[in-house]
Protein backbone atom coordinates (compact mmCIF):
# COMPACT_ATOMS: atom_id res chain seq x y z
CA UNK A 1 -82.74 62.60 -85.23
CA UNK A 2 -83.25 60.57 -82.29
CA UNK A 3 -80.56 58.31 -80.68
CA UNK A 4 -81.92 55.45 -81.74
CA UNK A 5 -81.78 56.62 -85.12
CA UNK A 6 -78.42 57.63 -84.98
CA UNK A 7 -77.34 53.88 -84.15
CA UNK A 8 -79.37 52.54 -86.99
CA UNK A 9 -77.71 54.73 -89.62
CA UNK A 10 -74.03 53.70 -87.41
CA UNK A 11 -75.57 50.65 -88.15
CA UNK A 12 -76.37 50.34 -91.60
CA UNK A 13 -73.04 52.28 -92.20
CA UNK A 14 -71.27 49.39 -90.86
CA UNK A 15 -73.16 46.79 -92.84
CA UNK A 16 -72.85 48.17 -96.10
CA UNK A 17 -68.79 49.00 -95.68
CA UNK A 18 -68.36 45.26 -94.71
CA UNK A 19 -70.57 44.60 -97.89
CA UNK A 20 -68.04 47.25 -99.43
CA UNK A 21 -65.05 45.34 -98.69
CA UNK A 22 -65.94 41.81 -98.01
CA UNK A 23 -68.10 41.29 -101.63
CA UNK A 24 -65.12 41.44 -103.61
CA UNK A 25 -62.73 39.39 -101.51
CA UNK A 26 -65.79 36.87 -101.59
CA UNK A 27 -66.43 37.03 -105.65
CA UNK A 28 -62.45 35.95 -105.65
CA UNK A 29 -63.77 32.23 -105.36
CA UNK A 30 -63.80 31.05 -108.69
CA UNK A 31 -64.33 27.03 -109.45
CA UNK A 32 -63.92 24.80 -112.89
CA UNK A 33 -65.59 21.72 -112.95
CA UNK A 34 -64.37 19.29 -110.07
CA UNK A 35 -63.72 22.04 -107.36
CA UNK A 36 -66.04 23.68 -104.81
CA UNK A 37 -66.05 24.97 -101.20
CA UNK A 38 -65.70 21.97 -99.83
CA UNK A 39 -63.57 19.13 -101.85
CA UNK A 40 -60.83 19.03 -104.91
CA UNK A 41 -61.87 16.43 -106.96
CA UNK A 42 -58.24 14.67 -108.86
CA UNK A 43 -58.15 12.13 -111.12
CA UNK A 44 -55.38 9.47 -112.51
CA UNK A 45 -54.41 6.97 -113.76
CA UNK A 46 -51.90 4.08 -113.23
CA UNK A 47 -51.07 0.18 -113.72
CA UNK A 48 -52.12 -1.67 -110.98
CA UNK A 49 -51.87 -4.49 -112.92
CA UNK A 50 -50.24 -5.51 -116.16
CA UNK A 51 -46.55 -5.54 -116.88
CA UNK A 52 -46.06 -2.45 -114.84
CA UNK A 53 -47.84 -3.13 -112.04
CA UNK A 54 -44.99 -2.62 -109.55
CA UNK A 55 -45.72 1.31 -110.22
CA UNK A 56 -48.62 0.58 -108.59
CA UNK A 57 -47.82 1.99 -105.47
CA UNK A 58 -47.22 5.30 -106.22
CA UNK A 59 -50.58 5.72 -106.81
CA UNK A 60 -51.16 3.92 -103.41
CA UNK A 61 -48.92 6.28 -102.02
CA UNK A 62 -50.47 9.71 -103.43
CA UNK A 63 -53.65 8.32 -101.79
CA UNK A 64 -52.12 7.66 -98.29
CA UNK A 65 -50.70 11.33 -98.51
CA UNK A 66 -53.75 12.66 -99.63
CA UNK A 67 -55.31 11.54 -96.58
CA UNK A 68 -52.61 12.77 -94.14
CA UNK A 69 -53.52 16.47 -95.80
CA UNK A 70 -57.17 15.21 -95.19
CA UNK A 71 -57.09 14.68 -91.48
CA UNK A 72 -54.99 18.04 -91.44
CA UNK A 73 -57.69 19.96 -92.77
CA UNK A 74 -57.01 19.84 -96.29
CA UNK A 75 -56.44 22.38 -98.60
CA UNK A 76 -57.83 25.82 -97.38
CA UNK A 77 -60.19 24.09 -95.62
CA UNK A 78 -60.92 21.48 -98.82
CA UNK A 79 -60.97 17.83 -98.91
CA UNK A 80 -59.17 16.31 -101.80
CA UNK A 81 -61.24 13.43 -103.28
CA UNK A 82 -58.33 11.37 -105.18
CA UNK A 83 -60.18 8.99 -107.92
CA UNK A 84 -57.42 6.44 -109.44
CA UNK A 85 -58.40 4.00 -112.10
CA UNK A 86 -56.29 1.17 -113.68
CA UNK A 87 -55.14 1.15 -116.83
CA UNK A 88 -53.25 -1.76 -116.93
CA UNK A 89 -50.43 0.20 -118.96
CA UNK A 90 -52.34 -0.21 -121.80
CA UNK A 91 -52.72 2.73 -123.55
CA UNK A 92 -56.32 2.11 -124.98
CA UNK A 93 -57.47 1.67 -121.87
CA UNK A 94 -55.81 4.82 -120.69
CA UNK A 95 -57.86 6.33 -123.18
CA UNK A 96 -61.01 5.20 -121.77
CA UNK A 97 -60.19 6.39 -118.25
CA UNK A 98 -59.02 10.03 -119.21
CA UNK A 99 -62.83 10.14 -120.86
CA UNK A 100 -64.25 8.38 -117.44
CA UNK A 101 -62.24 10.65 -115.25
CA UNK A 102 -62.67 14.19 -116.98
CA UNK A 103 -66.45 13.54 -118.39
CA UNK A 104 -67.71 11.44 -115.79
CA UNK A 105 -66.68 11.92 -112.81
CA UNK A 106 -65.61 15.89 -114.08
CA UNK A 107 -62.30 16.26 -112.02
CA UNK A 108 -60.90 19.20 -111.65
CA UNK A 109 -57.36 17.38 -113.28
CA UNK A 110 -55.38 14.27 -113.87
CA UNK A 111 -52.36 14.06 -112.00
CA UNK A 112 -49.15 11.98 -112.11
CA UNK A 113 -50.66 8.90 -114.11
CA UNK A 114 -47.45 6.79 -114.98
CA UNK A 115 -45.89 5.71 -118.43
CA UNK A 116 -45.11 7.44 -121.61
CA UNK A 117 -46.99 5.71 -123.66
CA UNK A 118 -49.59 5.62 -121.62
CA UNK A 119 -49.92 9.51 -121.30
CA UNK A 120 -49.02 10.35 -124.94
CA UNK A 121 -52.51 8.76 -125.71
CA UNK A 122 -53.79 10.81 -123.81
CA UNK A 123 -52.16 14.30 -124.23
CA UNK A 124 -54.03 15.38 -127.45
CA UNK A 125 -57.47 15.35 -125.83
CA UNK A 126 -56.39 16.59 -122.16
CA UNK A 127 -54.84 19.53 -124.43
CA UNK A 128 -58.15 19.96 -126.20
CA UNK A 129 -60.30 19.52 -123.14
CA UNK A 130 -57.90 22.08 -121.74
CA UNK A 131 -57.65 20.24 -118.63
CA UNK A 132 -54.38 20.13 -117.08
CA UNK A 133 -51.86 16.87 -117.76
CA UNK A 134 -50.11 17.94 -114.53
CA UNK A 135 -46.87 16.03 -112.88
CA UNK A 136 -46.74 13.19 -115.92
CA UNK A 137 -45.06 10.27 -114.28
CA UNK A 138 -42.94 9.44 -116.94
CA UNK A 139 -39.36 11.24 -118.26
CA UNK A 140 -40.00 11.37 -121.60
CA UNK A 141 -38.44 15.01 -122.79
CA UNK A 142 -41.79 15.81 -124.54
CA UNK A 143 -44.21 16.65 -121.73
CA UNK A 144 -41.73 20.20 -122.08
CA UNK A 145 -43.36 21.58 -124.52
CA UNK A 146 -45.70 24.54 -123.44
CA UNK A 147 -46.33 26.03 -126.69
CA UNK A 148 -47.86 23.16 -127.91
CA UNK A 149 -49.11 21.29 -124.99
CA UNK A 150 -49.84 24.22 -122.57
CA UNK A 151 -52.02 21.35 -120.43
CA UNK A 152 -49.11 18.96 -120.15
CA UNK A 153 -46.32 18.96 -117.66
CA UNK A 154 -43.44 16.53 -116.49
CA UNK A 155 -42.31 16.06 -112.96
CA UNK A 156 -38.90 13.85 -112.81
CA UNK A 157 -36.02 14.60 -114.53
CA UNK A 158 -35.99 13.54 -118.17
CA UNK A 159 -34.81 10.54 -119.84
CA UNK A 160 -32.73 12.06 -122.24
CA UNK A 161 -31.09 14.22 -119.34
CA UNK A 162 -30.11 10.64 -117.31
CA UNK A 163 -28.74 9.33 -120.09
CA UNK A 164 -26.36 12.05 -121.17
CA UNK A 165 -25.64 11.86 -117.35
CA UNK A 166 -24.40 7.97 -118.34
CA UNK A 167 -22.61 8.79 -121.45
CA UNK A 168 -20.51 11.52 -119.36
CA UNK A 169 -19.87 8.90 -116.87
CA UNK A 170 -18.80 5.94 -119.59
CA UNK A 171 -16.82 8.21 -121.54
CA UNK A 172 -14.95 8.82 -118.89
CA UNK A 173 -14.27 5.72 -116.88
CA UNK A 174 -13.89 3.32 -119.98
CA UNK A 175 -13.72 5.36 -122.62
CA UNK A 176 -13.10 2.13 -125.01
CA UNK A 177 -16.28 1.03 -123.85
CA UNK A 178 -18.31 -1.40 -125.91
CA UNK A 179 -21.66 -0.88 -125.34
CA UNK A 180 -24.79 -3.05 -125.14
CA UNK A 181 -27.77 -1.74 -124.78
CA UNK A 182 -31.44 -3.39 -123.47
CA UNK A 183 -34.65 -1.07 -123.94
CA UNK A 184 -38.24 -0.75 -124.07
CA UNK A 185 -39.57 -0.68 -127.43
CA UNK A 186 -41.92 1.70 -126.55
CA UNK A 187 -41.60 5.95 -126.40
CA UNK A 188 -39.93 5.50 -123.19
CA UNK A 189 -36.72 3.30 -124.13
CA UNK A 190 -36.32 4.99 -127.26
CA UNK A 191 -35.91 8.24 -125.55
CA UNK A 192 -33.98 7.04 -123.57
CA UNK A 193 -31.80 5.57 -126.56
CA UNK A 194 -31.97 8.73 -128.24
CA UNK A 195 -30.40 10.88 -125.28
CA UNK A 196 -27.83 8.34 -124.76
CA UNK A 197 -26.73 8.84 -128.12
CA UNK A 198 -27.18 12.16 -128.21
CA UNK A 199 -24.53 12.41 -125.20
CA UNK A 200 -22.24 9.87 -126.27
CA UNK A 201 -21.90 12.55 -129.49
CA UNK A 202 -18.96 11.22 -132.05
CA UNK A 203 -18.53 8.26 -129.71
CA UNK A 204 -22.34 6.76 -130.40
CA UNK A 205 -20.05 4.34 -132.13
CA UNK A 206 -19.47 2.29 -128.60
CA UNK A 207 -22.97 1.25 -128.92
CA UNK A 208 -22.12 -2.15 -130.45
CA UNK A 209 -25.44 -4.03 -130.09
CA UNK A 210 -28.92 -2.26 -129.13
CA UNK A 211 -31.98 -5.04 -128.10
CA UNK A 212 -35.01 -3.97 -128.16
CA UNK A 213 -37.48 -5.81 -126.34
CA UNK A 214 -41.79 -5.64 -125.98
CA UNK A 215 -43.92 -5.53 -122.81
CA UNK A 216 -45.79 -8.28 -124.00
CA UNK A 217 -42.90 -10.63 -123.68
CA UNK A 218 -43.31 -12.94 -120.41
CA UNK A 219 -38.89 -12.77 -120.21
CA UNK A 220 -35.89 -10.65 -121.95
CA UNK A 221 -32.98 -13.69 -121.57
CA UNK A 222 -32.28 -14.01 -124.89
CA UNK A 223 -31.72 -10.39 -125.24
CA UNK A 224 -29.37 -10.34 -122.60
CA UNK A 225 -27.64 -13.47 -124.00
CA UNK A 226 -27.27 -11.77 -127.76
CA UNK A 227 -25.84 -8.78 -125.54
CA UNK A 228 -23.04 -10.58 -123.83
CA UNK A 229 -22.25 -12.72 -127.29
CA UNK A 230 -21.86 -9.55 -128.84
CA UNK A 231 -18.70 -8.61 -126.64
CA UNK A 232 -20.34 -5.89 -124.57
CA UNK A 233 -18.14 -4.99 -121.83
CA UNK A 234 -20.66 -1.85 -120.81
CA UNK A 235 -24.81 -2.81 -120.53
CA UNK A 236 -27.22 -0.67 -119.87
CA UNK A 237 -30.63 -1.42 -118.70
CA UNK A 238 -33.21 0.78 -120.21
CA UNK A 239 -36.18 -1.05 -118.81
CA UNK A 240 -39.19 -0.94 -116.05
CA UNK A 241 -38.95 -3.15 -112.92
CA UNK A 242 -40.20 -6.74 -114.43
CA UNK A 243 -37.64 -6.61 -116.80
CA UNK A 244 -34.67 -4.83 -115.17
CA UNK A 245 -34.61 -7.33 -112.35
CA UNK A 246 -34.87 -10.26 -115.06
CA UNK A 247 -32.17 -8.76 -116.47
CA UNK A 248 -29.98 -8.82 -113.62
CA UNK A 249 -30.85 -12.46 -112.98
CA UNK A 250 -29.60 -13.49 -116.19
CA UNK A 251 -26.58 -12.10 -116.59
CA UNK A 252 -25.51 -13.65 -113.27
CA UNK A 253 -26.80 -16.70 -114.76
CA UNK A 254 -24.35 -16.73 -117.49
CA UNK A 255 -21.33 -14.89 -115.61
CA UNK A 256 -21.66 -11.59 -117.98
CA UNK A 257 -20.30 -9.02 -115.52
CA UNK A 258 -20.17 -5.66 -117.36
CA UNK A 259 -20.54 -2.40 -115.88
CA UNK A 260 -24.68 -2.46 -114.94
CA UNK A 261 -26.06 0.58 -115.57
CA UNK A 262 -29.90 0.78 -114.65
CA UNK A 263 -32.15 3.56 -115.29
CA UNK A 264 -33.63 5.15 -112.57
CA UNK A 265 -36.97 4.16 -113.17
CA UNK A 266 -35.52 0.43 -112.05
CA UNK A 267 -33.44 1.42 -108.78
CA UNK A 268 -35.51 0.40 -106.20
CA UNK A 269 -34.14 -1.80 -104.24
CA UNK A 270 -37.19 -3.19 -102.70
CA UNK A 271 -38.64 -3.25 -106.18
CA UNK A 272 -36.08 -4.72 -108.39
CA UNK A 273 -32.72 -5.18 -106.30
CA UNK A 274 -34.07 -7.45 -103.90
CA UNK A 275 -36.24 -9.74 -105.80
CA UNK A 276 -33.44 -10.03 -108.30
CA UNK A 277 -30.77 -10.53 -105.40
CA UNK A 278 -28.66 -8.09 -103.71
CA UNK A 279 -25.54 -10.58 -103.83
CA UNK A 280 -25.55 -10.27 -107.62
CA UNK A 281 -26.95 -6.84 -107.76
CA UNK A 282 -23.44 -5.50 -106.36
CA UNK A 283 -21.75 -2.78 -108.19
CA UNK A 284 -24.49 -2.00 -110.39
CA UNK A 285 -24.88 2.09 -111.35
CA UNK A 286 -27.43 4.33 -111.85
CA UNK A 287 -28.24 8.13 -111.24
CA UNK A 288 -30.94 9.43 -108.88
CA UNK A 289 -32.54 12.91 -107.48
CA UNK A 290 -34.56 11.33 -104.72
CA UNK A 291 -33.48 10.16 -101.17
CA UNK A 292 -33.05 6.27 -100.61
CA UNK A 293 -35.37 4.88 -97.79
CA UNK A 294 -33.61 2.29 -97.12
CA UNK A 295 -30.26 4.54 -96.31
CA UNK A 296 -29.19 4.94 -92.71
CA UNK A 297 -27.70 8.26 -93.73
CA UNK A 298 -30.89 9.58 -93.54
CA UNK A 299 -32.77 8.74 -90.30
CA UNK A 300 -31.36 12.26 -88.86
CA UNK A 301 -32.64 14.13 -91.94
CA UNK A 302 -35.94 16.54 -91.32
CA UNK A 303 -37.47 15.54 -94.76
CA UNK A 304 -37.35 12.12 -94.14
CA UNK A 305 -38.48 12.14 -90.56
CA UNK A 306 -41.69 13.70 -91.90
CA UNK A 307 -41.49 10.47 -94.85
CA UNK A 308 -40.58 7.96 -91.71
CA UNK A 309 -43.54 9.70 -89.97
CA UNK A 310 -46.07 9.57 -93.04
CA UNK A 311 -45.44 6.25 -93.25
CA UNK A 312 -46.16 5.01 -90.19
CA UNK A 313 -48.92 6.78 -89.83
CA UNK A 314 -50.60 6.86 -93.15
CA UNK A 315 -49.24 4.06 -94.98
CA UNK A 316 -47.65 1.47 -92.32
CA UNK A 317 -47.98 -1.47 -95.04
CA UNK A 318 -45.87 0.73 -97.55
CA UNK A 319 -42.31 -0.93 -98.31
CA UNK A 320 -40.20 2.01 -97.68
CA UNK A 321 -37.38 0.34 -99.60
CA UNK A 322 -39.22 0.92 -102.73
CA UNK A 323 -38.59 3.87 -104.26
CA UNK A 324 -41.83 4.05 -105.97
CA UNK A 325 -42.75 5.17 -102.32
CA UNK A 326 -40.66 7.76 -101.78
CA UNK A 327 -41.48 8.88 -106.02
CA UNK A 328 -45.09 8.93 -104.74
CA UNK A 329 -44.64 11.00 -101.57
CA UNK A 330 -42.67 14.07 -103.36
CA UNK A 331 -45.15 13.99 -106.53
CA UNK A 332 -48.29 14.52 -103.80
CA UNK A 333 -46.33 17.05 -102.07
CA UNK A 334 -45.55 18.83 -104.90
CA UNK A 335 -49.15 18.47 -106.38
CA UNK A 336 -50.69 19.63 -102.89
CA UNK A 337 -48.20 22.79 -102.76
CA UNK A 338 -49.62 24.14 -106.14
CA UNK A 339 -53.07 24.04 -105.05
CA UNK A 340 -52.26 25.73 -102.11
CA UNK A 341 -50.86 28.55 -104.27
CA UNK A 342 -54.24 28.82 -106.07
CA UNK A 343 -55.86 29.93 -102.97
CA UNK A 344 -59.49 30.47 -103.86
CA UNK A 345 -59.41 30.51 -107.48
CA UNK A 346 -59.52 26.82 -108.41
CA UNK A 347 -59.49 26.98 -112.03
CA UNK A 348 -57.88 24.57 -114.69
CA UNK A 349 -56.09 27.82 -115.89
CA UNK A 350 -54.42 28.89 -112.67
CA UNK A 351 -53.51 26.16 -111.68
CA UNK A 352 -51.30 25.34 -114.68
CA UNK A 353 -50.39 29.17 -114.21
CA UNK A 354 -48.78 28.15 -110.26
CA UNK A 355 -47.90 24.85 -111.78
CA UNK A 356 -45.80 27.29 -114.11
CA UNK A 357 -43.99 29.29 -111.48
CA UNK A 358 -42.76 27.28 -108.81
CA UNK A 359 -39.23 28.40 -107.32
CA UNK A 360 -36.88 26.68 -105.32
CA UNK A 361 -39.43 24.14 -103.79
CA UNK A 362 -37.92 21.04 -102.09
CA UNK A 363 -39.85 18.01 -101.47
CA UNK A 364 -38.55 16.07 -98.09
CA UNK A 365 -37.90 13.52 -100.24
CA UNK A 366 -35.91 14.57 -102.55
CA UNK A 367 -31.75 14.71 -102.36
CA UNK A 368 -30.12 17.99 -100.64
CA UNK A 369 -29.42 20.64 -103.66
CA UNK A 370 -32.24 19.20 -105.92
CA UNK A 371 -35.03 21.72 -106.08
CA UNK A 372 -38.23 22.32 -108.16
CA UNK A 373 -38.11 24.94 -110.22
CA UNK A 374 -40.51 25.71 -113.34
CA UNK A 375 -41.81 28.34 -115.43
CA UNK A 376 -43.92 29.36 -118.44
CA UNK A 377 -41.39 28.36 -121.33
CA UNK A 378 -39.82 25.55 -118.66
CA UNK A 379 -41.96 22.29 -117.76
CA UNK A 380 -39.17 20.61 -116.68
CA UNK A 381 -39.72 20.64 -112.99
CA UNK A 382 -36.52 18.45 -111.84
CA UNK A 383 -33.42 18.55 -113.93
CA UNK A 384 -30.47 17.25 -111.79
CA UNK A 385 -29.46 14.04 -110.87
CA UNK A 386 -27.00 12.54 -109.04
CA UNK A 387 -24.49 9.19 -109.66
CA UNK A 388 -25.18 6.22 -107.30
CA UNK A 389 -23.20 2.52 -106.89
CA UNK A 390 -25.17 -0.29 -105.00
CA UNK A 391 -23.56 -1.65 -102.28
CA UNK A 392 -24.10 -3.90 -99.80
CA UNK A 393 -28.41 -3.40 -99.02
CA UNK A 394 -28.15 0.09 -100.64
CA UNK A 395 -27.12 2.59 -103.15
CA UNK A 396 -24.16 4.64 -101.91
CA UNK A 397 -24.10 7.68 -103.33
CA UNK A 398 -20.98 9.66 -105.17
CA UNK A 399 -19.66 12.33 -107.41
CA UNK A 400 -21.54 16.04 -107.16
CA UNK A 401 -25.58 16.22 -107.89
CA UNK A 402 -25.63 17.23 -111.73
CA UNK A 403 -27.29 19.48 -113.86
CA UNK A 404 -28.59 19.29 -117.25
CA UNK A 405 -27.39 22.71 -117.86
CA UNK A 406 -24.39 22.10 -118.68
CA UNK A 407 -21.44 23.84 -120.96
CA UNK A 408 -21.93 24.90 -124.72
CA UNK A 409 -18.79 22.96 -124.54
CA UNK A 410 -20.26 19.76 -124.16
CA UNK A 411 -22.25 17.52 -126.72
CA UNK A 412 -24.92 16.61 -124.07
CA UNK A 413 -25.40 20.15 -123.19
CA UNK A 414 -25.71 21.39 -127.06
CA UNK A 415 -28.18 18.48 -127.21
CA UNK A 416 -30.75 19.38 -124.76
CA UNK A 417 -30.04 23.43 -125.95
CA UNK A 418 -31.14 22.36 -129.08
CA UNK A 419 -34.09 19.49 -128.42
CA UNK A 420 -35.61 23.16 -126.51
CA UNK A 421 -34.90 25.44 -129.47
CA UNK A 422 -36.97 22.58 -131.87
């Protein structure tokens, strides 16, 4: 054999060991409908107008942060295409977008559209479609359930879980409390009702008037007047921004000056505190799991350098008082992290699978000790929380972060043991 024919053989040796070795790492790409070499195509869904329009910008916000991981690169070297429709928080229109999103424009999911309402429309046919539900923005305790939803998954802490936080708190600081409460008539305050009572236990009795109120209702003052009249020393707010900050205007308005609890869903300060009034809104509680942008405690903090950073860069218009903001920044982070995990195989299924085992993640937005954590029989990605009082221009912080694991000894505890076992 002649030297030149030695090289070819060398030659063809080569080629078909790289054809060896390189066609299976290259059959690895796999791709549902909405994914390809080149662009992640994600859907949602959220009320930029309507009664909760002030969520609006965390879907502004997702955007802004999905073009910061753009103009990085993207996501191995993919460009996420973010499609985000309005729903108005109507659920029949939420509905009609799912259909738009998944059979029209075929993305690859539909993540963190807002409201539980909104999303429990929805759930049946995302679950059918078997396209993931992924990062619900809502805290309803039903979006853990992955033996019947396998599609669906939560991102915030629950309702139910804040609430049994408040409960512990009430029963003991004023544990003759007389308690009024103001909630959404909707799946969302009544979930929240639900774990409140479920924490308060043998003491559910404090609850001496509950108001119910609709989102169709231009104002909630006559709720809060029936609340004061009925001797409530306690009132909690179980309501979305609109109607939280109403709230708090009215019972300045007629001197009621319980202890304010407001759920966390209403703590913004740019949101809710500010356009209600900071000079009234002081001493109001609530619980939260995220970092406050508006806190000067932390400018020296790495996560929210990178947030102070984004913003200016990305989103310069953003209000970084509003914690819808910093909500929107950690959901996108956390969204972007499990596609990175998938790698190459961008499929609906693995990417519920990653959405299924993250460990220990940590958002930069989120409060020091609060990490993400999930796993097949757990869709509860966040499930501590920590107390906060507002004063002055912000909240302030106090007490230890808590979970909702907590003792067999407790009522709360047994309560979310046994909402898991059902």
């Amino acid at each position: 054999m002649t030297a030149v024919h030695l090289q070819i053989a060398a030659l063809s040796a080569v080629v078909a060991l790289c054809t060896a070795m390189c066609g299976p790492a290259l059959a690895q790409k796999k791709y549902d409908s909405g994914a390809s070499d080149t662009e992640i195509k994600i859907g949602n869904i959220m009320p930029y107008s309507g009664p909760a329009s002030a969520y609006g910008v965390i879907g502004k916000t997702e955007q802004a942060y999905f073009n910061k991981v753009n103009a990085e690169g993207g996501i191995n070297g993919r460009k996420i295409k973010f499609i985000s429709y309005d729903d108005a928080y109507s659920p029949p229109k939420t509905v009609e977008q799912a259909r738009k999103l998944v059979e029209g424009d075929e993305v690859l999911l539909i993540f963190g559209s807002l409201g539980t309402s909104t999303n429990s429309a929805i759930r049946k046919y995302m679950n059918e479609k078997k396209v993931p539900q992924l990062f619900v923005a809502s805290g309803a305790s039903k979006w853990n359930d992955p033996k019947q939803y396998p599609w669906t998954m939560g991102w915030q802490p629950s309702y139910a879980s804040e609430a049994h936080i408040y409960a512990k708190y009430i029963m003991k600081e004023k544990p003759d409390a007389k308690i009024g409460v103001l909630y959404q008539n909707d799946d969302f305050g009544k979930d929240y009702l639900k774990g409140l009572k479920e924490g308060l236990g043998p003491k559910a009795s404090m609850i001496v008037l509950e108001e119910g109120y609709d989102t169709s209702e231009p104002a909630i003052d006559e709720h809060v007047v029936k609340l004061k009249a009925a001797g409530a020393d306690v009132f909690i707010s179980i309501s979305t921004p609109k109607f939280a900050a109403q709230a708090i205007k009215k019972a300045a308005e007629i001197n009621w000056r319980p202890m304010h609890i407001i759920s966390n869903v209403s703590a913004s300060v740019g949101g809710v505190l500010e356009p209600a009034g900071l000079e009234i809104s002081q001493g109001i509680l609530s619980a939260t799991y995220t970092k406050d942008g508006s806190d000067p405690q932390w400018n020296a903090d790495d996560g929210m350098k990178k947030f102070y950073n984004f913003l200016a860069q990305y989103d310069p218009k953003a209000n970084k008082l509003d914690a819808g903001v910093v909500f929107g920044y950690a959901a996108a982070q956390t969204m972007v992290k499990v596609l990175q995990m998938c790698g190459d195989e961008l499929t609906r299924e693995n990417i519920m699978k990653q959405a299924a085992s993250l460990k220990d993640f940590e958002p930069d937005t989120l409060l020091p000790g609060i990490k993400i954590n999930t796993a097949p029989d757990n869709f509860a990605p966040i499930e501590q929380l920590q107390m906060m009082r507002f004063k002055g221009k912000g909240w302030e912080l106090f007490g230890d972060v808590i979970s909702s694991e907590l003792s067999n000894q407790d009522p709360a505890g047994l309560a979310i043991r046994n909402r898991r076992e059902r």
